[in-house]
PDB file of N, CA and C in Angstrom:
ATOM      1  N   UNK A   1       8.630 -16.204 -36.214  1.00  0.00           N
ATOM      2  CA  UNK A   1       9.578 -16.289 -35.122  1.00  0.00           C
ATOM      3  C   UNK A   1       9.464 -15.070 -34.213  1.00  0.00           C
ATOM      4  N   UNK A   2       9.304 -13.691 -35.068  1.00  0.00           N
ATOM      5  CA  UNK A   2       8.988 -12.998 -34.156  1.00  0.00           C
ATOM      6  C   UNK A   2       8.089 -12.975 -32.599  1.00  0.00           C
ATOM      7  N   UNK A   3       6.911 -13.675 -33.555  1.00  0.00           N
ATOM      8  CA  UNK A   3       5.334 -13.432 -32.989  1.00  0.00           C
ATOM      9  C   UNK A   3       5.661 -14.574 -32.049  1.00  0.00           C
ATOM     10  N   UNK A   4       6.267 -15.142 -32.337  1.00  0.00           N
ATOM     11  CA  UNK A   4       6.861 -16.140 -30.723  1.00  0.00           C
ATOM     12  C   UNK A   4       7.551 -15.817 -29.647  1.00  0.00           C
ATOM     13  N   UNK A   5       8.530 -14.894 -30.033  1.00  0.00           N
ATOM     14  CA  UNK A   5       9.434 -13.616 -29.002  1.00  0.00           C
ATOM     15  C   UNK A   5       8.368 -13.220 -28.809  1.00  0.00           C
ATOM     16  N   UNK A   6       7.718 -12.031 -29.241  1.00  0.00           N
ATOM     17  CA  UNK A   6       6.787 -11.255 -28.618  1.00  0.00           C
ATOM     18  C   UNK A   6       5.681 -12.090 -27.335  1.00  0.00           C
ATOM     19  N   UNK A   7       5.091 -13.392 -27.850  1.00  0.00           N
ATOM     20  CA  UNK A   7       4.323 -13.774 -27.536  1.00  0.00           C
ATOM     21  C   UNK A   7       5.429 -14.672 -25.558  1.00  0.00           C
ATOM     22  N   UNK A   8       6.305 -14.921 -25.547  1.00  0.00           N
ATOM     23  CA  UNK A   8       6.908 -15.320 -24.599  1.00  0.00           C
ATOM     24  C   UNK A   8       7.339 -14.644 -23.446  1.00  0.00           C
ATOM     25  N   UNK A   9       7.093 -13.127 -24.109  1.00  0.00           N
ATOM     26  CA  UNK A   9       7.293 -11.659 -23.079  1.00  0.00           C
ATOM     27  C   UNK A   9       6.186 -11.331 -22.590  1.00  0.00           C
ATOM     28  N   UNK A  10       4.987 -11.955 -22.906  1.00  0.00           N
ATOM     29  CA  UNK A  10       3.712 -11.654 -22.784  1.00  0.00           C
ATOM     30  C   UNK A  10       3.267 -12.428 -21.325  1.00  0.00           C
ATOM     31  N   UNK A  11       2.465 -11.414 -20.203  1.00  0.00           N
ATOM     32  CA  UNK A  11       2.404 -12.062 -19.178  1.00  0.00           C
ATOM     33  C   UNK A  11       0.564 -11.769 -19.036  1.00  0.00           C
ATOM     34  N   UNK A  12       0.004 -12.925 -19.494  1.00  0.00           N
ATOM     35  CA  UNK A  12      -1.493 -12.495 -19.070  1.00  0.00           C
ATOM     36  C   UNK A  12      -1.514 -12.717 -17.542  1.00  0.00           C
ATOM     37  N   UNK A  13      -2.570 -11.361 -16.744  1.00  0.00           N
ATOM     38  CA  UNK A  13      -2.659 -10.661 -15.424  1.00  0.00           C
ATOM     39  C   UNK A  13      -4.396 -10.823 -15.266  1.00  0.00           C
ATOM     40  N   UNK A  14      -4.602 -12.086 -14.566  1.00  0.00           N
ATOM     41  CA  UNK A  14      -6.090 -11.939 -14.171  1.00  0.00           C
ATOM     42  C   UNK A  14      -6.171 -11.270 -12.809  1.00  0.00           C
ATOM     43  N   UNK A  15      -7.414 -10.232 -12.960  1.00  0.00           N
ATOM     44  CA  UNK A  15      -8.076  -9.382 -11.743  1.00  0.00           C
ATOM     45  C   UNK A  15      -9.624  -9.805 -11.396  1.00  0.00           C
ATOM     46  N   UNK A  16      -9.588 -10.557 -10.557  1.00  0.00           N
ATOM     47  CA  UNK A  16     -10.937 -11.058  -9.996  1.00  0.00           C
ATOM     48  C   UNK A  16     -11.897  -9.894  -9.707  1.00  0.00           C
ATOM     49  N   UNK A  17     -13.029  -9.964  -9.605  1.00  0.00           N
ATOM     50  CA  UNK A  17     -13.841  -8.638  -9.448  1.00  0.00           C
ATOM     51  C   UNK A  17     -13.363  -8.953  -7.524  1.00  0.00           C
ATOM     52  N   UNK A  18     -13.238  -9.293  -6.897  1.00  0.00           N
ATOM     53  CA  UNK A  18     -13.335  -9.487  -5.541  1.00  0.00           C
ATOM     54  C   UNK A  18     -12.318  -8.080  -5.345  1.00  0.00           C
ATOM     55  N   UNK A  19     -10.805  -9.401  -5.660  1.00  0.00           N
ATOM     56  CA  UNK A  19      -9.586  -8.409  -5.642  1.00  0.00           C
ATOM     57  C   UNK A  19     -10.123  -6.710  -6.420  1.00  0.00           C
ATOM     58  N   UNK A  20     -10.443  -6.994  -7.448  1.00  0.00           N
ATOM     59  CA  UNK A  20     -10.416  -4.995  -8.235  1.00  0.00           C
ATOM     60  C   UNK A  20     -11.031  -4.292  -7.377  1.00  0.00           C
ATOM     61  N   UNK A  21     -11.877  -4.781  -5.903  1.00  0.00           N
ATOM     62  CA  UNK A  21     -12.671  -3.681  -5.582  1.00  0.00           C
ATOM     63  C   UNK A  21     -11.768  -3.100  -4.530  1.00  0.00           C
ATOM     64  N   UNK A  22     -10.795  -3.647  -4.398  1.00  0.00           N
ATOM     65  CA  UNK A  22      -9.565  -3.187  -3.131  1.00  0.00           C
ATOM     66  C   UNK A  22     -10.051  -3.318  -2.035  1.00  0.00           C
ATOM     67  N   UNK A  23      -8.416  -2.601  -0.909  1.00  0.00           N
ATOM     68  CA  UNK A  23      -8.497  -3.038   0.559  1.00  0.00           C
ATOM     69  C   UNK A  23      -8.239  -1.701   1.069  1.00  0.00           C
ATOM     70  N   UNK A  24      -9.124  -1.313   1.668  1.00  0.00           N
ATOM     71  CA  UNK A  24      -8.753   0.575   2.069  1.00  0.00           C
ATOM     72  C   UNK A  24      -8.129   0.549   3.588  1.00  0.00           C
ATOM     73  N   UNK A  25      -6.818   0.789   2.845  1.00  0.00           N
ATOM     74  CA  UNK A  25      -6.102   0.792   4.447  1.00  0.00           C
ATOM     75  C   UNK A  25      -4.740   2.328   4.664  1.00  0.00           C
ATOM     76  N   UNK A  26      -4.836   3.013   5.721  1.00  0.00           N
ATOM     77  CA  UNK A  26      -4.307   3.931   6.142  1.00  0.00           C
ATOM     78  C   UNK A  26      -3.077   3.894   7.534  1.00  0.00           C
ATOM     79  N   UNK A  27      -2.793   2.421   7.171  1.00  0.00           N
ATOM     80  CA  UNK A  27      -1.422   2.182   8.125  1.00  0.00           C
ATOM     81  C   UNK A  27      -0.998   0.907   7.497  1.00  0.00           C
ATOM     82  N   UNK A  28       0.691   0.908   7.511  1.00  0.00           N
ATOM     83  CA  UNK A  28       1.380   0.083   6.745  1.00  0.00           C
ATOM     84  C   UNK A  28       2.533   0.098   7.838  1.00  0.00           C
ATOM     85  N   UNK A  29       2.364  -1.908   7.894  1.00  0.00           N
ATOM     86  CA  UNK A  29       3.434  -1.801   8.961  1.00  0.00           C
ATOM     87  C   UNK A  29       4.549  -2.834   8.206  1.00  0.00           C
ATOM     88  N   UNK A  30       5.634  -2.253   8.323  1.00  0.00           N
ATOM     89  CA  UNK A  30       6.376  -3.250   7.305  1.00  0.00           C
ATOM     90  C   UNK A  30       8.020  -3.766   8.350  1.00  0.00           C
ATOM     91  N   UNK A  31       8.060  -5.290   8.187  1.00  0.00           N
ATOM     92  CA  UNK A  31       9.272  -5.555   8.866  1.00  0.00           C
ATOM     93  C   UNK A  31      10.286  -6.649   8.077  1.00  0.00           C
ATOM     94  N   UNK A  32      11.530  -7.289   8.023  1.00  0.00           N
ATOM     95  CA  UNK A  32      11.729  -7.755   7.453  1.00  0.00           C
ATOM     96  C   UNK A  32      12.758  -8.597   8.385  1.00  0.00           C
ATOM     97  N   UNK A  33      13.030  -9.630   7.519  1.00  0.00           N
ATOM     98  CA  UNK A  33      14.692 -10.794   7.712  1.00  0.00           C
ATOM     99  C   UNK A  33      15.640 -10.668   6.354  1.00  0.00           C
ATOM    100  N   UNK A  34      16.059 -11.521   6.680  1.00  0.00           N
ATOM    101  CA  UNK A  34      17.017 -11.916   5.701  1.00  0.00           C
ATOM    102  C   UNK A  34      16.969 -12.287   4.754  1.00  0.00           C
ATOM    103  N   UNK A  35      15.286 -12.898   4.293  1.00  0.00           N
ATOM    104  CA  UNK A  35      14.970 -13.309   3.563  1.00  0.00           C
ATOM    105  C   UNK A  35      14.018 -12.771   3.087  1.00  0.00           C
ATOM    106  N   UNK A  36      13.056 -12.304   3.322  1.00  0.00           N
ATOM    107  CA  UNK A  36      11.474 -11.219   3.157  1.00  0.00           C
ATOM    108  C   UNK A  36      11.547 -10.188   4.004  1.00  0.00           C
ATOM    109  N   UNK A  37      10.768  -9.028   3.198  1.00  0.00           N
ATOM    110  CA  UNK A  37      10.313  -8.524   3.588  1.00  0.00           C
ATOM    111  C   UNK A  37       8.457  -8.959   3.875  1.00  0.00           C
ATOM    112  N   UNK A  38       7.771  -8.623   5.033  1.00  0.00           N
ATOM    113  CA  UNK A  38       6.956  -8.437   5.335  1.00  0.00           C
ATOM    114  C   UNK A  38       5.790  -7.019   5.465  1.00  0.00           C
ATOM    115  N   UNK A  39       5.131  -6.735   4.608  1.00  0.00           N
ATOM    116  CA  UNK A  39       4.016  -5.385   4.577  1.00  0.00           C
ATOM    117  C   UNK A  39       2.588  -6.090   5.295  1.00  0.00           C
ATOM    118  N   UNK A  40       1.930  -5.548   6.400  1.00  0.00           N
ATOM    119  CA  UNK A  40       1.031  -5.854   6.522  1.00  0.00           C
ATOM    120  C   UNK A  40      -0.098  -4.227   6.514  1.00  0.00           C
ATOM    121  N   UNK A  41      -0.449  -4.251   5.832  1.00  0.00           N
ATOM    122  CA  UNK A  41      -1.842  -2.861   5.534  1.00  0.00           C
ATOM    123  C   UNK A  41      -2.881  -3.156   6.637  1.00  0.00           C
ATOM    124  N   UNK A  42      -3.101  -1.870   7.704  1.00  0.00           N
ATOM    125  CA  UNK A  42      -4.386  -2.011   8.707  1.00  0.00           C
ATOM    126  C   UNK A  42      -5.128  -1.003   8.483  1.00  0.00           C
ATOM    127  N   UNK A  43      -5.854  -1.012   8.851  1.00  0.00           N
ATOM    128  CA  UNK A  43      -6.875  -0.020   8.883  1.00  0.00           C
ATOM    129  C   UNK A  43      -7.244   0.117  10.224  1.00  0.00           C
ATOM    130  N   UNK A  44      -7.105   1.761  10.534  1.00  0.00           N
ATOM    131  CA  UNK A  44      -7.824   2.307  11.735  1.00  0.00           C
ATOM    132  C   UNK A  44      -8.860   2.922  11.484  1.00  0.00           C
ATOM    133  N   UNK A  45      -9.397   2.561  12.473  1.00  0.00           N
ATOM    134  CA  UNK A  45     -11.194   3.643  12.650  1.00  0.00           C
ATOM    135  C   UNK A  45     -11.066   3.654  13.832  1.00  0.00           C
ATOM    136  N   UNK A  46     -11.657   5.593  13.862  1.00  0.00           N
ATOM    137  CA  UNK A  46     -12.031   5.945  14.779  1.00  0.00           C
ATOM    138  C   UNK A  46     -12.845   5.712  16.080  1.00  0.00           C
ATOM    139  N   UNK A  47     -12.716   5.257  17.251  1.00  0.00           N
ATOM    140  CA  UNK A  47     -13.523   4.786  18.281  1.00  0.00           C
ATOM    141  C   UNK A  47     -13.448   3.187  18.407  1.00  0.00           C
ATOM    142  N   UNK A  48     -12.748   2.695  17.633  1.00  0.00           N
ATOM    143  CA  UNK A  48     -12.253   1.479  17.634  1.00  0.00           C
ATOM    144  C   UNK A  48     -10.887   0.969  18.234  1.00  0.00           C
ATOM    145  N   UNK A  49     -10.811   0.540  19.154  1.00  0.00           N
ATOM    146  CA  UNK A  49      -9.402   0.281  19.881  1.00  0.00           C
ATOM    147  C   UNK A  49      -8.448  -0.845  19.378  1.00  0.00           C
ATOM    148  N   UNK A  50      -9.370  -1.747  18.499  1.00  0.00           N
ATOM    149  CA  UNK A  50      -8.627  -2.884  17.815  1.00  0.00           C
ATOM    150  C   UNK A  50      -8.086  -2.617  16.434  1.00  0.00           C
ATOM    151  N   UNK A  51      -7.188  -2.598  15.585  1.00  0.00           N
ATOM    152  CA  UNK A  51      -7.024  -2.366  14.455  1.00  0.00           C
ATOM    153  C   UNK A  51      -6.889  -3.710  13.654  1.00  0.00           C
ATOM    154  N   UNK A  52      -7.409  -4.158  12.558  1.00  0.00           N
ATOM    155  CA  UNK A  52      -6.913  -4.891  12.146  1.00  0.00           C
ATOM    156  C   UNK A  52      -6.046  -4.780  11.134  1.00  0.00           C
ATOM    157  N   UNK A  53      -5.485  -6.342  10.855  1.00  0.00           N
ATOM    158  CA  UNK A  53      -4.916  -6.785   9.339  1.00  0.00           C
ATOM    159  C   UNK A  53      -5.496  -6.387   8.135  1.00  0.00           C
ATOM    160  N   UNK A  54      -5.466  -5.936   7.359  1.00  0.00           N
ATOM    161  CA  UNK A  54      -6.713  -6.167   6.005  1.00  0.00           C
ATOM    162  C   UNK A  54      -5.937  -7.328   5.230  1.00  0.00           C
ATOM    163  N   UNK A  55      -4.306  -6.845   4.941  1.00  0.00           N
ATOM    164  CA  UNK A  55      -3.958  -7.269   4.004  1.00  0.00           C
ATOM    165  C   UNK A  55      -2.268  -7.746   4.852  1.00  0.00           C
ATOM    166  N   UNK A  56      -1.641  -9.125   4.145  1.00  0.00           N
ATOM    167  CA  UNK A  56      -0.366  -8.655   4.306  1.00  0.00           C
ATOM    168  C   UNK A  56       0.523  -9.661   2.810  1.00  0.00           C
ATOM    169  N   UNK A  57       1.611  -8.480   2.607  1.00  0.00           N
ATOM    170  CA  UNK A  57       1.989  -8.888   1.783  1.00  0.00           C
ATOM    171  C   UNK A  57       3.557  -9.131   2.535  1.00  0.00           C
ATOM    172  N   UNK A  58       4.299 -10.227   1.141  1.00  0.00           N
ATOM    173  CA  UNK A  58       5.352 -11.094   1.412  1.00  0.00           C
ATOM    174  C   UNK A  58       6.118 -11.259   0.290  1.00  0.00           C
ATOM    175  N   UNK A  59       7.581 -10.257   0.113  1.00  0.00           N
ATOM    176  CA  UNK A  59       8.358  -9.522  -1.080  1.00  0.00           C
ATOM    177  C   UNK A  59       9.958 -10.171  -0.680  1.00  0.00           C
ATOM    178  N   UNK A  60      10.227 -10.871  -1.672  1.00  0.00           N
ATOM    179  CA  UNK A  60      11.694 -11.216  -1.543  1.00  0.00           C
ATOM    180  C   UNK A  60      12.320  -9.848  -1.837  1.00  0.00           C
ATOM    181  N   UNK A  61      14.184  -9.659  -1.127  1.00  0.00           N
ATOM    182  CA  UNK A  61      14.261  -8.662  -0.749  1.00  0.00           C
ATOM    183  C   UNK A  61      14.277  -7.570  -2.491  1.00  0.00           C
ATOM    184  N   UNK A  62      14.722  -8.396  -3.140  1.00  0.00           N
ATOM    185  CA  UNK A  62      15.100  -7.742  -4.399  1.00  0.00           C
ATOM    186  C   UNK A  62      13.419  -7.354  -5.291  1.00  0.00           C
ATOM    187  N   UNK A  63      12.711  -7.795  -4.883  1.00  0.00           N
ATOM    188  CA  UNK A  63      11.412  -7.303  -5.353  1.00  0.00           C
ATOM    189  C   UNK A  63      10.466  -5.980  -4.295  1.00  0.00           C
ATOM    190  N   UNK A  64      10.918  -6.144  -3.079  1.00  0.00           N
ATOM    191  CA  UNK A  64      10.779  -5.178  -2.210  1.00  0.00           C
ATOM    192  C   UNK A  64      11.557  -3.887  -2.613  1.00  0.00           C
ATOM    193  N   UNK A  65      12.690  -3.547  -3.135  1.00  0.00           N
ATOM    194  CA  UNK A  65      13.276  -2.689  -3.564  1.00  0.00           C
ATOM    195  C   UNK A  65      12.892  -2.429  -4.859  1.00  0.00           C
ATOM    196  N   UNK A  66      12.387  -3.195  -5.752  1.00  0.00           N
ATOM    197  CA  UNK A  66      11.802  -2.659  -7.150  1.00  0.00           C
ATOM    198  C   UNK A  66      10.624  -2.376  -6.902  1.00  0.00           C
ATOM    199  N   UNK A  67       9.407  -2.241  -5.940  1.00  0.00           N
ATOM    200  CA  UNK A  67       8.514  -1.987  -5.444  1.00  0.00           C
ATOM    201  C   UNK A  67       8.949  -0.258  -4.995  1.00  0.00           C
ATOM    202  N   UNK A  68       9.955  -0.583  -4.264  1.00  0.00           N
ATOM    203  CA  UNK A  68       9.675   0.486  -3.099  1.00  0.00           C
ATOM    204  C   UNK A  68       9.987   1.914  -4.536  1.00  0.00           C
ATOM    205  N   UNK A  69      11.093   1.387  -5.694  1.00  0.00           N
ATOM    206  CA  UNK A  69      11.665   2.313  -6.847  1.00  0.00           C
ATOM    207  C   UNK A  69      10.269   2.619  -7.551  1.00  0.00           C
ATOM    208  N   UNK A  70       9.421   1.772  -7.799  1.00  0.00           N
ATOM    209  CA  UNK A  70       8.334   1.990  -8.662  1.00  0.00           C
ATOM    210  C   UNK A  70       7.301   2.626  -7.889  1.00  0.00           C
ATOM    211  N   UNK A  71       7.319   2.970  -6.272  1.00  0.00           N
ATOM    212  CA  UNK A  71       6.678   3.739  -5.757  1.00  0.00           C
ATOM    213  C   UNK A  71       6.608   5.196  -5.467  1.00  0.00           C
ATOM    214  N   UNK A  72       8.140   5.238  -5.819  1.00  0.00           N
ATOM    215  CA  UNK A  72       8.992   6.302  -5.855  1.00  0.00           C
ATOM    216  C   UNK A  72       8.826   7.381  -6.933  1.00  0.00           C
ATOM    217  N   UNK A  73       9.003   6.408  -8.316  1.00  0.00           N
ATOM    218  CA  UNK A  73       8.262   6.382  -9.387  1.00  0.00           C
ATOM    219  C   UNK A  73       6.828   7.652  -9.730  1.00  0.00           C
ATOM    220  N   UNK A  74       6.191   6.717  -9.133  1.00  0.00           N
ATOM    221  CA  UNK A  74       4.922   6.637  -9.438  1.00  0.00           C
ATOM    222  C   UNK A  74       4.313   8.250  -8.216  1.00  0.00           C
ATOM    223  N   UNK A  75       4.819   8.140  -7.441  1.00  0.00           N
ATOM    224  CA  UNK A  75       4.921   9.333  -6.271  1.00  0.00           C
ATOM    225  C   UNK A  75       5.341  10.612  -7.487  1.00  0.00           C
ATOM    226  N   UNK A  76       6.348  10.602  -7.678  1.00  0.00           N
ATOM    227  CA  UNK A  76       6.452  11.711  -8.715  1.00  0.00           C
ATOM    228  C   UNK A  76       5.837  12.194  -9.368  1.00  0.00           C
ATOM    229  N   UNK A  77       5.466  10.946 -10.100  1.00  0.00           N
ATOM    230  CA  UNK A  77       4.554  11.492 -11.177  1.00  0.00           C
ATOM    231  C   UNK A  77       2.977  11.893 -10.908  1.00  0.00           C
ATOM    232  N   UNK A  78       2.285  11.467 -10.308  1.00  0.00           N
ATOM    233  CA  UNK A  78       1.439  12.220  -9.435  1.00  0.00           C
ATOM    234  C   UNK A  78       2.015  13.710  -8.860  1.00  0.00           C
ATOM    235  N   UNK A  79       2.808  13.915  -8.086  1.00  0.00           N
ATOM    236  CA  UNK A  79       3.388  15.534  -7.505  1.00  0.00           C
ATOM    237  C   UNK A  79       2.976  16.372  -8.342  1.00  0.00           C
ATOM    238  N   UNK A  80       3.999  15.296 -10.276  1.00  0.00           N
ATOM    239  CA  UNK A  80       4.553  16.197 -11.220  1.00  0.00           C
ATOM    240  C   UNK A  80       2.614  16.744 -11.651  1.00  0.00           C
ATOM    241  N   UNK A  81       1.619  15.718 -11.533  1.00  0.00           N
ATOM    242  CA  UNK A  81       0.416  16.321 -12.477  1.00  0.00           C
ATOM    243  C   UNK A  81      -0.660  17.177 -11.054  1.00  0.00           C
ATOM    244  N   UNK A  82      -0.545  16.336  -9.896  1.00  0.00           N
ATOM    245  CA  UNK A  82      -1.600  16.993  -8.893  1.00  0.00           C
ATOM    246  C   UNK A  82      -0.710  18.265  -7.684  1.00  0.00           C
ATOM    247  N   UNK A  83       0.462  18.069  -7.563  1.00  0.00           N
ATOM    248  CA  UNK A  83       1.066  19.143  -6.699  1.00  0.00           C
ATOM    249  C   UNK A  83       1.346  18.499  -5.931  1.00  0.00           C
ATOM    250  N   UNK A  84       2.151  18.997  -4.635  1.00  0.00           N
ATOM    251  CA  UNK A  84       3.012  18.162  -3.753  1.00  0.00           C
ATOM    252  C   UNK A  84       1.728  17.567  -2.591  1.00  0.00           C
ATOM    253  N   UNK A  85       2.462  15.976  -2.276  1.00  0.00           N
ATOM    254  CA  UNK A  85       2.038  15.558  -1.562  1.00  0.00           C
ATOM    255  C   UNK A  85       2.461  16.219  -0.003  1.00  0.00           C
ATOM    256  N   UNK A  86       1.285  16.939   0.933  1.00  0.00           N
ATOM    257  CA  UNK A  86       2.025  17.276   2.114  1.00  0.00           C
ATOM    258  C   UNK A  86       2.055  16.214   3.081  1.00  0.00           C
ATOM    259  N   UNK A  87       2.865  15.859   3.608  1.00  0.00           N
ATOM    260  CA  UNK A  87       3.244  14.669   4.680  1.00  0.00           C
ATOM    261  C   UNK A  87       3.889  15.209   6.295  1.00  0.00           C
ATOM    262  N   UNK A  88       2.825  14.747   7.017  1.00  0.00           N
ATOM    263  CA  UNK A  88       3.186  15.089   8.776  1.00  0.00           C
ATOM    264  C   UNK A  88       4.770  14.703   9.011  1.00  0.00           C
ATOM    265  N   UNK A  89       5.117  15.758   9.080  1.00  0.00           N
ATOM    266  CA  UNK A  89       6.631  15.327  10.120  1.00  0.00           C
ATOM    267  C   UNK A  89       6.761  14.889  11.666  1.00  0.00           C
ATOM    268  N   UNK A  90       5.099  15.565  12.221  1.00  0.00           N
ATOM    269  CA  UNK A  90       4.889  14.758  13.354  1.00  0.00           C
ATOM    270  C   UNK A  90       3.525  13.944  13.991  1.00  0.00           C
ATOM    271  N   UNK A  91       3.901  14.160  14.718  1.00  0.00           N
ATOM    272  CA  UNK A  91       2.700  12.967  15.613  1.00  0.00           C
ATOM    273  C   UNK A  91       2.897  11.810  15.809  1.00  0.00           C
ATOM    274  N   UNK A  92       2.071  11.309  16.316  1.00  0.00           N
ATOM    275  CA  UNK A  92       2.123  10.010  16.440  1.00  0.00           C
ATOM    276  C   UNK A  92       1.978   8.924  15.750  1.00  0.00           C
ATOM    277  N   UNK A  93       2.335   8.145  15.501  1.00  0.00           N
ATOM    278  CA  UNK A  93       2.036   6.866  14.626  1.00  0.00           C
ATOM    279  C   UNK A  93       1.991   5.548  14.833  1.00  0.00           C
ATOM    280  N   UNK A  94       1.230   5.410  14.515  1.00  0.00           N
ATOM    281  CA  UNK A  94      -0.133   5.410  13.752  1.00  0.00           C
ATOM    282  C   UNK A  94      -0.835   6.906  14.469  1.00  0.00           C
ATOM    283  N   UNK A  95      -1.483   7.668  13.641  1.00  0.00           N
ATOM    284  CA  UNK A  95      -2.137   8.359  13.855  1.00  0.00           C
ATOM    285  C   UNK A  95      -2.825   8.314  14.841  1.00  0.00           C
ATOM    286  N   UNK A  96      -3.218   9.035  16.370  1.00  0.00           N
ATOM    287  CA  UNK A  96      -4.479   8.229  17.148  1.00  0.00           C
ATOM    288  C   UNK A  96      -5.270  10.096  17.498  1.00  0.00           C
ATOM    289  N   UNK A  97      -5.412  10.486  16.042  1.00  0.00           N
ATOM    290  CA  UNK A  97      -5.893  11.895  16.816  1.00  0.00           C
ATOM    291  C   UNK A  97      -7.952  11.671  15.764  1.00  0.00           C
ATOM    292  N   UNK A  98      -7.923  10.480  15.937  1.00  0.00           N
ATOM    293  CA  UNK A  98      -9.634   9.983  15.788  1.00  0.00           C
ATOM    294  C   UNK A  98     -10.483  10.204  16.689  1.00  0.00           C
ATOM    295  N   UNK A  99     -11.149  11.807  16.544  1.00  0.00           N
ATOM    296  CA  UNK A  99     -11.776  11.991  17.454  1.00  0.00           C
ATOM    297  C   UNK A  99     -12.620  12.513  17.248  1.00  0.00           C
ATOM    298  N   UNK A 100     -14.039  11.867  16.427  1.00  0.00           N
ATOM    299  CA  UNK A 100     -15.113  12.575  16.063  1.00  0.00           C
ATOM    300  C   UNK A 100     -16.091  13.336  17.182  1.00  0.00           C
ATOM    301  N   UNK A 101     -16.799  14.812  16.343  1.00  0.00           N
ATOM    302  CA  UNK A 101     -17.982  14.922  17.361  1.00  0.00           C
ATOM    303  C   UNK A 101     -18.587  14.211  18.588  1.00  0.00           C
ATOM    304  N   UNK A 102     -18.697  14.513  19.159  1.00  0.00           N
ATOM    305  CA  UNK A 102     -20.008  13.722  19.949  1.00  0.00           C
ATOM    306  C   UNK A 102     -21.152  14.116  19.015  1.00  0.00           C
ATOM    307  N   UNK A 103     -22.242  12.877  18.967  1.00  0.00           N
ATOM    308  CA  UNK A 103     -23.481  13.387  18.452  1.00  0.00           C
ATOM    309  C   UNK A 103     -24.407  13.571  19.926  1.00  0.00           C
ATOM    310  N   UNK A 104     -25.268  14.018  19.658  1.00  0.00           N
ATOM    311  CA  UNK A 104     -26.599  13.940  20.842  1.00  0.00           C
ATOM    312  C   UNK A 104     -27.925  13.396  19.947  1.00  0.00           C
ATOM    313  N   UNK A 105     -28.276  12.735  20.893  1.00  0.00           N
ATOM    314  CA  UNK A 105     -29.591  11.927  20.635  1.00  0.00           C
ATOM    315  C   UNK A 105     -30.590  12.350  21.647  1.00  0.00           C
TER     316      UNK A 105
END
C-alpha cells in the first residue's frame, strides 16, 4: 500500500534532446489578464534591428507566483554560493548599448 502512495506522487518528466539544448534569451517581456500571465523570452543581437520571440510561455495566475517564489528561491541560493548578482538600476530597456567594434577589411 505504501509503494502505491509513493508511486501516485511520482511524476515521470520527459526532456527531449531538442528541448535540453535550450533557448538563449536576454530579454523577458512579461504581461498579463485576469486569467494568464504571459512571458515571452527574445533575444537581442547586436546590429540587428528586429528582435525576435524565441520562446513564450503561458502561467495561470497562481502558478506564475509559485514560479516567480521558486525564482526567488533559487536567486538566493546562487548569491548564497557565487556572490551577489550585480543588476543595472539604469538604462534603457531592453538594453540597446550593442555596439561592437568596427572591423576593417
Amino acid at each position: 500500500m505504501e509503494k502505491n502512495k509513493q508511486n501516485s506522487s511520482t511524476i515521470n518528466i520527459e526532456l527531449t534532446e531538442d528541448v535540453a539544448e535550450g533557448i538563449y534569451s536576454n530579454l523577458a517581456i512579461i504581461s498579463h489578464s485576469n486569467a494568464e500571465f504571459v512571458i515571452d523570452f527574445v533575444r537581442l543581437l547586436p546590429n540587428i534591428p528586429k528582435a525576435k520571440v524565441k520562446s513564450r510561455i503561458i502561467l495561470p495566475p497562481q502558478h506564475a507566483k509559485r514560479f516567480m517564489m521558486a525564482l526567488i528561491d533559487n536567486v538566493k541560493k546562487f548569491e548564497a554560493q557565487h556572490g551577489v548578482i550585480k543588476a543595472s538600476d539604469h538604462g534603457p530597456i531592453p538594453p540597446m548599448h550593442f555596439n561592437p567594434p568596427k572591423g576593417e577589411a
